[in-house]
C-alpha atoms as a PDB file:
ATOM      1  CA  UNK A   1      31.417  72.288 -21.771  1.00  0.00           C
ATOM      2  CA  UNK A   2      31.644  71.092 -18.081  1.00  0.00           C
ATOM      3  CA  UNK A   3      28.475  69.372 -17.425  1.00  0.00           C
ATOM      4  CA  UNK A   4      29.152  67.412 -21.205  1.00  0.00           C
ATOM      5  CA  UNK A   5      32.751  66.705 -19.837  1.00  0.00           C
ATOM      6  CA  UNK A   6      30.868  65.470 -16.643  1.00  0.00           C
ATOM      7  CA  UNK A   7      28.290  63.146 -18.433  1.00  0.00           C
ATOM      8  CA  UNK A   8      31.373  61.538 -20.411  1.00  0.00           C
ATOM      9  CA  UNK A   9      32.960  60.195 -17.530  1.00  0.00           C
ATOM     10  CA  UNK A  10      30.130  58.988 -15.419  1.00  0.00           C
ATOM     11  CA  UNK A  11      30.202  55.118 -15.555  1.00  0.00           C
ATOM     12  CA  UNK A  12      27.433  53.442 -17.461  1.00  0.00           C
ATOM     13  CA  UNK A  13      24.169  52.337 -14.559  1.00  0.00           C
ATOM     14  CA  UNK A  14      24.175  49.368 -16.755  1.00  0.00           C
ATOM     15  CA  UNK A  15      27.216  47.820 -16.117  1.00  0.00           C
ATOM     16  CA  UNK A  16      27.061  48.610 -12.350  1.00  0.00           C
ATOM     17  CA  UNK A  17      23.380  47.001 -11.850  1.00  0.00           C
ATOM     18  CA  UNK A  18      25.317  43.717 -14.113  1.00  0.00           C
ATOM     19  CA  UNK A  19      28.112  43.468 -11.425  1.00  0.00           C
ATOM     20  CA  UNK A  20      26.134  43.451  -8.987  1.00  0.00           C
ATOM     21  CA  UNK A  21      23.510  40.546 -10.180  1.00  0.00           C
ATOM     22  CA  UNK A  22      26.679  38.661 -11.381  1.00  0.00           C
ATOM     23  CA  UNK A  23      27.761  38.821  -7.460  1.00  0.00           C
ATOM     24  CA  UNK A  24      24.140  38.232  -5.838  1.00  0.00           C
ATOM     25  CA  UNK A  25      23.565  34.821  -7.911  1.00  0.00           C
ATOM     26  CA  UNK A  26      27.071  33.727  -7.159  1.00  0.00           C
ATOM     27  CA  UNK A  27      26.904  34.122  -3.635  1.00  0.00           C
ATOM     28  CA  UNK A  28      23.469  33.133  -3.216  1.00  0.00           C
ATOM     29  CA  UNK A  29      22.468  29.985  -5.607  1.00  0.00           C
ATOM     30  CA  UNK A  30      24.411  27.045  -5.175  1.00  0.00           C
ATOM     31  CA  UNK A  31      26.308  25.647  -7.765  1.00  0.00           C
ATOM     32  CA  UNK A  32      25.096  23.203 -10.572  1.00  0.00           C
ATOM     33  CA  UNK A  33      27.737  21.941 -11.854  1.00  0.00           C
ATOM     34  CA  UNK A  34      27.972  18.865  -9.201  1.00  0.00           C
ATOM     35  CA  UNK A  35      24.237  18.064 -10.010  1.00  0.00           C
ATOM     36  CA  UNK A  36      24.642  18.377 -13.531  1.00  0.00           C
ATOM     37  CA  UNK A  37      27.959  15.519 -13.037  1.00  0.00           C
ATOM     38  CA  UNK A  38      26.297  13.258 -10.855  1.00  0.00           C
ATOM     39  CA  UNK A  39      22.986  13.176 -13.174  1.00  0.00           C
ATOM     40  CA  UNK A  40      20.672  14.554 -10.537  1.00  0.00           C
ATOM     41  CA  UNK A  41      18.686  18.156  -9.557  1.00  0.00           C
ATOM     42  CA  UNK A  42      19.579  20.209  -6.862  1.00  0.00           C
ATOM     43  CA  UNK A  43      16.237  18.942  -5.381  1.00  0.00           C
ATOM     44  CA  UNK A  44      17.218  15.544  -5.426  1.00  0.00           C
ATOM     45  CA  UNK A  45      20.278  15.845  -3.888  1.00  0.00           C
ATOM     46  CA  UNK A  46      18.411  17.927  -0.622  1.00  0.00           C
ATOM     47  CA  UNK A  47      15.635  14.591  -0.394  1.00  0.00           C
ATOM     48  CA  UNK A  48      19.200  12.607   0.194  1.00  0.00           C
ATOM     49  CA  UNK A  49      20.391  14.777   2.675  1.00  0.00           C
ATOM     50  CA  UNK A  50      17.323  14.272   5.056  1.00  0.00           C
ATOM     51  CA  UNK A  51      16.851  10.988   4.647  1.00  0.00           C
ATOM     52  CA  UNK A  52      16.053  10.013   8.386  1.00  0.00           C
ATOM     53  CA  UNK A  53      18.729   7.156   9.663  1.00  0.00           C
ATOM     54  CA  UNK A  54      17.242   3.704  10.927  1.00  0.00           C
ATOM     55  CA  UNK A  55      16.132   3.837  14.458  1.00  0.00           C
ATOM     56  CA  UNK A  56      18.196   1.074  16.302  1.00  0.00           C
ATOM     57  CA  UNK A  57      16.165  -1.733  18.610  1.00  0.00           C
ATOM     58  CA  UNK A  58      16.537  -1.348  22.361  1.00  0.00           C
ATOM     59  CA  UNK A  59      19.804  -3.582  23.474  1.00  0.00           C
ATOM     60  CA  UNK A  60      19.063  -5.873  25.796  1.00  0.00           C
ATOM     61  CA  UNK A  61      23.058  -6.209  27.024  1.00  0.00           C
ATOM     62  CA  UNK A  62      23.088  -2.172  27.797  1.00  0.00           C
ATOM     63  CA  UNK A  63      24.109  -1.232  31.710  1.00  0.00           C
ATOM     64  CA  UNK A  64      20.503   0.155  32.254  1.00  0.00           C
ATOM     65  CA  UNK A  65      18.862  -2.665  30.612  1.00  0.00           C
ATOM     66  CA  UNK A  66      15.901  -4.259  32.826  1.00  0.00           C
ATOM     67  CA  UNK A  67      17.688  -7.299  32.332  1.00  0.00           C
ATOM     68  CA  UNK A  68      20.293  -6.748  34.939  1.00  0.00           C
ATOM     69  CA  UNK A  69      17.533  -6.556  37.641  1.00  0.00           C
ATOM     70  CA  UNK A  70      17.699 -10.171  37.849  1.00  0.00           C
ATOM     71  CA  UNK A  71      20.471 -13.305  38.132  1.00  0.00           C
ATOM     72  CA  UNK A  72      19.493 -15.166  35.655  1.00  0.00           C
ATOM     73  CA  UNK A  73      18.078 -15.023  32.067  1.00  0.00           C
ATOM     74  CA  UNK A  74      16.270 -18.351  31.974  1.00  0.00           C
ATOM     75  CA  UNK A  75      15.621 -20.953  34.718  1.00  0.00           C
ATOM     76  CA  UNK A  76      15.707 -24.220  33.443  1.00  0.00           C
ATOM     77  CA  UNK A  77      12.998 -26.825  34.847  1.00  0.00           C
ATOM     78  CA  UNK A  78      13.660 -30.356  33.806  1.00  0.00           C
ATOM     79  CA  UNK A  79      13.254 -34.082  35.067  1.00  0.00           C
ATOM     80  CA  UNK A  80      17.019 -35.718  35.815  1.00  0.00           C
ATOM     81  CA  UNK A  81      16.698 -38.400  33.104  1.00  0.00           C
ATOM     82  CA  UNK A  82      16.770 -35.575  30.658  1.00  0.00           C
ATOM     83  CA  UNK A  83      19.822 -34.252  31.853  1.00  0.00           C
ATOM     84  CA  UNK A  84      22.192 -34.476  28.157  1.00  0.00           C
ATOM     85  CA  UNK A  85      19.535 -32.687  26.033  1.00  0.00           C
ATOM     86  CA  UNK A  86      19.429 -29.845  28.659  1.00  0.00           C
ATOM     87  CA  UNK A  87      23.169 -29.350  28.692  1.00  0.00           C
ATOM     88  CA  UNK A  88      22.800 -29.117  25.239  1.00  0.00           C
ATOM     89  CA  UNK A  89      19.872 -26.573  25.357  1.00  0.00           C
ATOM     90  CA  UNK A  90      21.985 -24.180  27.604  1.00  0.00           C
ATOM     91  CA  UNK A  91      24.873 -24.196  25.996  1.00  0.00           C
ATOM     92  CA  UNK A  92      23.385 -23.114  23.322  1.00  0.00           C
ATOM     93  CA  UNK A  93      21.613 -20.341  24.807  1.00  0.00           C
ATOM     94  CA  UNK A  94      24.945 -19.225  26.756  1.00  0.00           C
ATOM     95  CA  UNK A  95      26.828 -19.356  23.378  1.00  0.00           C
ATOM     96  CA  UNK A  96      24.617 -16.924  21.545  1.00  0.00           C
ATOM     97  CA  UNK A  97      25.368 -13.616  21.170  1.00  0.00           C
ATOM     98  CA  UNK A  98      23.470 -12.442  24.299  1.00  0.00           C
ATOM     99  CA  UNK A  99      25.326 -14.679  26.145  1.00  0.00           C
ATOM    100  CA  UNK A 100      22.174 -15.428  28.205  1.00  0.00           C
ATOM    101  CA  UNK A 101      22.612 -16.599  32.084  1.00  0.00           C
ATOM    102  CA  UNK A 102      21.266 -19.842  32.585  1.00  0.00           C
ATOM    103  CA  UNK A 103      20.231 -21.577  35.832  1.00  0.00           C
ATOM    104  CA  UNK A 104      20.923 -24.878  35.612  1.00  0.00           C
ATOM    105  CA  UNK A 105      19.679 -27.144  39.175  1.00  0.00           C
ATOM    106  CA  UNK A 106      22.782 -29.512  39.294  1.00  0.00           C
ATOM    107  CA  UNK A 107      25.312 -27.044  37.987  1.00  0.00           C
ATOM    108  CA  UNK A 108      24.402 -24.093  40.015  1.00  0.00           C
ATOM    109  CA  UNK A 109      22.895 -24.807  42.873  1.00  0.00           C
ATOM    110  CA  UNK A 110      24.902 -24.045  46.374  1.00  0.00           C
ATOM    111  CA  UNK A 111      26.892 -27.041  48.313  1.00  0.00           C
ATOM    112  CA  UNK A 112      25.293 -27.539  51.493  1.00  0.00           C
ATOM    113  CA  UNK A 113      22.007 -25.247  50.370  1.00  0.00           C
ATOM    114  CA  UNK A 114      18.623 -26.903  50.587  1.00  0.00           C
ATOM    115  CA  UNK A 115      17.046 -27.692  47.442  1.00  0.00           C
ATOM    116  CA  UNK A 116      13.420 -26.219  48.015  1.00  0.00           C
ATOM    117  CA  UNK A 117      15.340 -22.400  48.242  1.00  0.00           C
ATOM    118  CA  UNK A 118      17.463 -22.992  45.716  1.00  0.00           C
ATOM    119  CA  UNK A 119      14.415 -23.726  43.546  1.00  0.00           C
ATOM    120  CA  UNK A 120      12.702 -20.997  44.961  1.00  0.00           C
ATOM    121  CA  UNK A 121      15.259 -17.969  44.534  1.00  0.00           C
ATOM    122  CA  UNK A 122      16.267 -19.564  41.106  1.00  0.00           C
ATOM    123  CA  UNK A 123      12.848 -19.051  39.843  1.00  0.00           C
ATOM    124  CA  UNK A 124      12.224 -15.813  41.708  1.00  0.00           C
ATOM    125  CA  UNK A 125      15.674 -14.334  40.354  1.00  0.00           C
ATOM    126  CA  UNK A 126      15.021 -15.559  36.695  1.00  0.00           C
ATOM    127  CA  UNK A 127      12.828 -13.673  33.422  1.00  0.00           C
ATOM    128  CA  UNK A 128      11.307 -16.686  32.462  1.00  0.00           C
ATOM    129  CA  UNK A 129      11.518 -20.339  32.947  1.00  0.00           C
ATOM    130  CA  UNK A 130      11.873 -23.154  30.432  1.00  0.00           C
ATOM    131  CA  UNK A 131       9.903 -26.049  30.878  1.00  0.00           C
ATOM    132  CA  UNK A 132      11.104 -29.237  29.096  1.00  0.00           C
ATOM    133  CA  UNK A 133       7.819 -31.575  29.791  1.00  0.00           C
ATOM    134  CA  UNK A 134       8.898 -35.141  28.585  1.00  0.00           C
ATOM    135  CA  UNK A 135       7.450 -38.432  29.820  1.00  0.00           C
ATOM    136  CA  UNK A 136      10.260 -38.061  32.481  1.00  0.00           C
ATOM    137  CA  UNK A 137       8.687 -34.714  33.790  1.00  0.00           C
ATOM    138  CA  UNK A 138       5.517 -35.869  33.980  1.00  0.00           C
ATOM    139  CA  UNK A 139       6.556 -39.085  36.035  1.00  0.00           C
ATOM    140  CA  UNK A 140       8.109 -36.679  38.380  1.00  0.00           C
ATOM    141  CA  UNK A 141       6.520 -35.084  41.641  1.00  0.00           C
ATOM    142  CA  UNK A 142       9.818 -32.740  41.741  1.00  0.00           C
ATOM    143  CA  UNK A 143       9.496 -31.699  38.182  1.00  0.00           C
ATOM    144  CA  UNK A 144       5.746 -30.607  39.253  1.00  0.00           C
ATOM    145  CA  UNK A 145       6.508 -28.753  41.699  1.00  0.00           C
ATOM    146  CA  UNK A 146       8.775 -26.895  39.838  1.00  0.00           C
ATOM    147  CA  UNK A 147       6.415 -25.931  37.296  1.00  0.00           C
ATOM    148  CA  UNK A 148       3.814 -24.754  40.419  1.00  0.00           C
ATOM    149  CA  UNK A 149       6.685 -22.355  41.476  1.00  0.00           C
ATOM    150  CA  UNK A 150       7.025 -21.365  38.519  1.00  0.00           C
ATOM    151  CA  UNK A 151       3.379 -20.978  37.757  1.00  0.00           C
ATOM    152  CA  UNK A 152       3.328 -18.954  41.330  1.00  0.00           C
ATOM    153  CA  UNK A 153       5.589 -16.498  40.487  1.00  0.00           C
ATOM    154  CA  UNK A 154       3.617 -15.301  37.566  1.00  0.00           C
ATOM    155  CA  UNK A 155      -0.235 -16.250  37.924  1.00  0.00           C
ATOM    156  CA  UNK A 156      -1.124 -15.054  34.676  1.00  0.00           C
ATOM    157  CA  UNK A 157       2.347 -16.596  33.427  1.00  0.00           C
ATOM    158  CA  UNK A 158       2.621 -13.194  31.021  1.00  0.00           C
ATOM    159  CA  UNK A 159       5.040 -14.965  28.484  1.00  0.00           C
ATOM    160  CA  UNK A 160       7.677 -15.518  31.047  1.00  0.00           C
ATOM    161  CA  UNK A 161       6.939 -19.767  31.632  1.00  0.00           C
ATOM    162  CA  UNK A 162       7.817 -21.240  27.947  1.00  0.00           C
ATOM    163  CA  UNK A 163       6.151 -24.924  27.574  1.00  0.00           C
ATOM    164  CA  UNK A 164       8.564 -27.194  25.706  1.00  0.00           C
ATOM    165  CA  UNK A 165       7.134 -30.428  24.879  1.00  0.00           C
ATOM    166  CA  UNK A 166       9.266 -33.902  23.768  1.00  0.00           C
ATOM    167  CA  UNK A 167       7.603 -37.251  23.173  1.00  0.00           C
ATOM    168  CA  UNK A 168       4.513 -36.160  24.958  1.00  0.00           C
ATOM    169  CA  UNK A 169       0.743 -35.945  22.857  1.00  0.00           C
ATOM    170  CA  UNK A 170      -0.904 -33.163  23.060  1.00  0.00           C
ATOM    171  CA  UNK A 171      -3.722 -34.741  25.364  1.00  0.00           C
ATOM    172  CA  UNK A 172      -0.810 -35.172  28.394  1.00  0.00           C
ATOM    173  CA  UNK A 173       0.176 -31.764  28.185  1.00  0.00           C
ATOM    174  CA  UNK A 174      -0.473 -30.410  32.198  1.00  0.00           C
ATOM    175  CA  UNK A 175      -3.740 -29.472  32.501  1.00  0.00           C
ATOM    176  CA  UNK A 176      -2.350 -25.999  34.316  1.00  0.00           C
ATOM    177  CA  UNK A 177      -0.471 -24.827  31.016  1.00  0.00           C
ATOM    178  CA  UNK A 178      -3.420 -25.221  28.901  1.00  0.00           C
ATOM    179  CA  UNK A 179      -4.092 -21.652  28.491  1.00  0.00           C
ATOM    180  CA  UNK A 180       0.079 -21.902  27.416  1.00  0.00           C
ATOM    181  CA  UNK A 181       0.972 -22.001  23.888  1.00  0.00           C
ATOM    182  CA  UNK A 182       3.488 -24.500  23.622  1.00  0.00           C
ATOM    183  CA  UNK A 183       6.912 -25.545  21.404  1.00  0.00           C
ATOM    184  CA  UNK A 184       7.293 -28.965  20.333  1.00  0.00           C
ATOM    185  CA  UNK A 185      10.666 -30.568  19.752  1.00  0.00           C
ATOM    186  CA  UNK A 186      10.839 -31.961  16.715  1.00  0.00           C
ATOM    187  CA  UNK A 187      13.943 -31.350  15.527  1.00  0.00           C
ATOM    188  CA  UNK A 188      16.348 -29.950  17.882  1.00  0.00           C
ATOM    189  CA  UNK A 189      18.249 -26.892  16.156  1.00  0.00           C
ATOM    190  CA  UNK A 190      15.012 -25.674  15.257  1.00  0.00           C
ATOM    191  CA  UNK A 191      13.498 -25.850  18.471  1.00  0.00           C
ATOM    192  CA  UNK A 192      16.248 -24.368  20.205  1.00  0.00           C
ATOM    193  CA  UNK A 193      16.231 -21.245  17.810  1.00  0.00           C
ATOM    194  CA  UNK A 194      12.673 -21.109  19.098  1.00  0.00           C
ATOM    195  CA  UNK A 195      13.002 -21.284  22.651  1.00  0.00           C
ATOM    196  CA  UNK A 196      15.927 -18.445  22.086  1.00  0.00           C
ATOM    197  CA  UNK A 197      13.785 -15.943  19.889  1.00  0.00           C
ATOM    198  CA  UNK A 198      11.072 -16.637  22.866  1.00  0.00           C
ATOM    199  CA  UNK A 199      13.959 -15.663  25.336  1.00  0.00           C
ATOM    200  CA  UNK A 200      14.510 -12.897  23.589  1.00  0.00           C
ATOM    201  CA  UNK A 201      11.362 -11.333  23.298  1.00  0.00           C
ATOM    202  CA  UNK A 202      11.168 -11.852  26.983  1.00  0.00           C
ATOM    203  CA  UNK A 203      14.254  -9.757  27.678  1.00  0.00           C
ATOM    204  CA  UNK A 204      12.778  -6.955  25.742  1.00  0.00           C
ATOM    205  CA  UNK A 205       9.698  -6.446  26.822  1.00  0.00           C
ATOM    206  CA  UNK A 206      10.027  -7.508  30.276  1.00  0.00           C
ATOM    207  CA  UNK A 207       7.443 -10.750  29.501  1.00  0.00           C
ATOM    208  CA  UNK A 208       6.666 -11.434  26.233  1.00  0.00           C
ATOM    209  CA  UNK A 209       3.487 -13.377  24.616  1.00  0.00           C
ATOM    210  CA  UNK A 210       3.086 -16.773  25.803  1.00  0.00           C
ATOM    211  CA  UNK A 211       5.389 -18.991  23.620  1.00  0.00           C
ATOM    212  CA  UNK A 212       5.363 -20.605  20.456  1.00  0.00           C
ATOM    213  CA  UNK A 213       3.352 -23.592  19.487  1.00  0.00           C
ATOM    214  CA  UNK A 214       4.441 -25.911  16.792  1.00  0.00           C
ATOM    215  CA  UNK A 215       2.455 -24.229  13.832  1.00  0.00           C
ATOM    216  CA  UNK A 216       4.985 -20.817  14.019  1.00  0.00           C
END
């Protein structure tokens, strides 16, 4: 009568092993009620979760940027007569978001400093030089030597000496930028937009291809 007593009361392995596998799948499987309400599987909502952010391009304005190695962002190299469309050129290129230095001969240079160092360190402490070649340019010894500076501080010019040509045919472009790709002003705003996307490309990788001619 003791042992049947016994047997009566033991609880039921059925119900126990239940329990347990209720608890186990609660604990351990997520729930899938939130993909069920937002129309998508579990598996789905993972391939979200690890989708790999957009890797940001290099800024040019950061403290450890090669860009603060040197003065200036662009050194400007331009006959006098031209004077009004250069003003305009930089400050355009000082009024864009990069707020890029530019060297400008009568605006910058030092009272009482001789012009031939001026030129020199300009173009020494600049990325890249801009060289607006117009029948004015080409009339002027000055403007030449300029571009030989220029052309001396980087041999194999390595993007950083940007050709710009105005009212000049192809066949008087200098003879020592022919292995230069070149842009030609036709209209201005576009033109400028080149010479700054040029600038650019300059900053970031410390000399970029060799210009733009007029067919990009």
């Amino acid at each position: 009568a003791g042992w049947f007593r016994r047997l009566l009361h033991k609880p039921k392995p059925s119900s126990v092993e239940s329990n347990l596998n209720a608890s186990r799948s609660a604990s351990s499987s997520p729930s899938s009620s939130s993909a069920e309400s937002s129309g998508s599987s579990p598996g789905m909502s993972l391939a979200r979760s690890v989708r790999s952010s957009p890797v940001s391009a290099p800024d040019i304005n950061a403290s450890g940027s090669a860009r603060w190695a040197k003065s200036y962002d662009v050194c400007i190299c331009h006959s006098e007569v031209d004077l009004e469309l250069v003003e305009e050129l930089v400050s355009y290129l000082e009024g864009q978001p990069e707020s890029f230095r530019c060297f400008l001969q009568l605006r910058d240079a030092a009272p009482g400093s001789a012009v031939v160092t001026e030129l020199c360190d300009a173009v020494q402490n600049s990325h890249c030089w801009v060289m607006l070649i117009t029948p004015g340019f080409l009339r002027d010894p000055w403007c030449k030597y300029q571009m030989h500076q220029a052309l001396a501080e980087a041999p194999m010019a390595n993007g950083r000496t940007i050709p710009v040509l105005k009212d000049v045919d192809r066949k008087d472009y200098p003879k020592e930028l022919r292995n230069l790709y070149y842009i030609y002003m036709a209209l201005k705003e576009n033109s400028f937009r080149q010479i700054r996307d040029t600038v650019v490309r300059c900053e970031y990788a410390g000399g970029c291809r060799q210009g733009l001619d007029a067919g990009e």
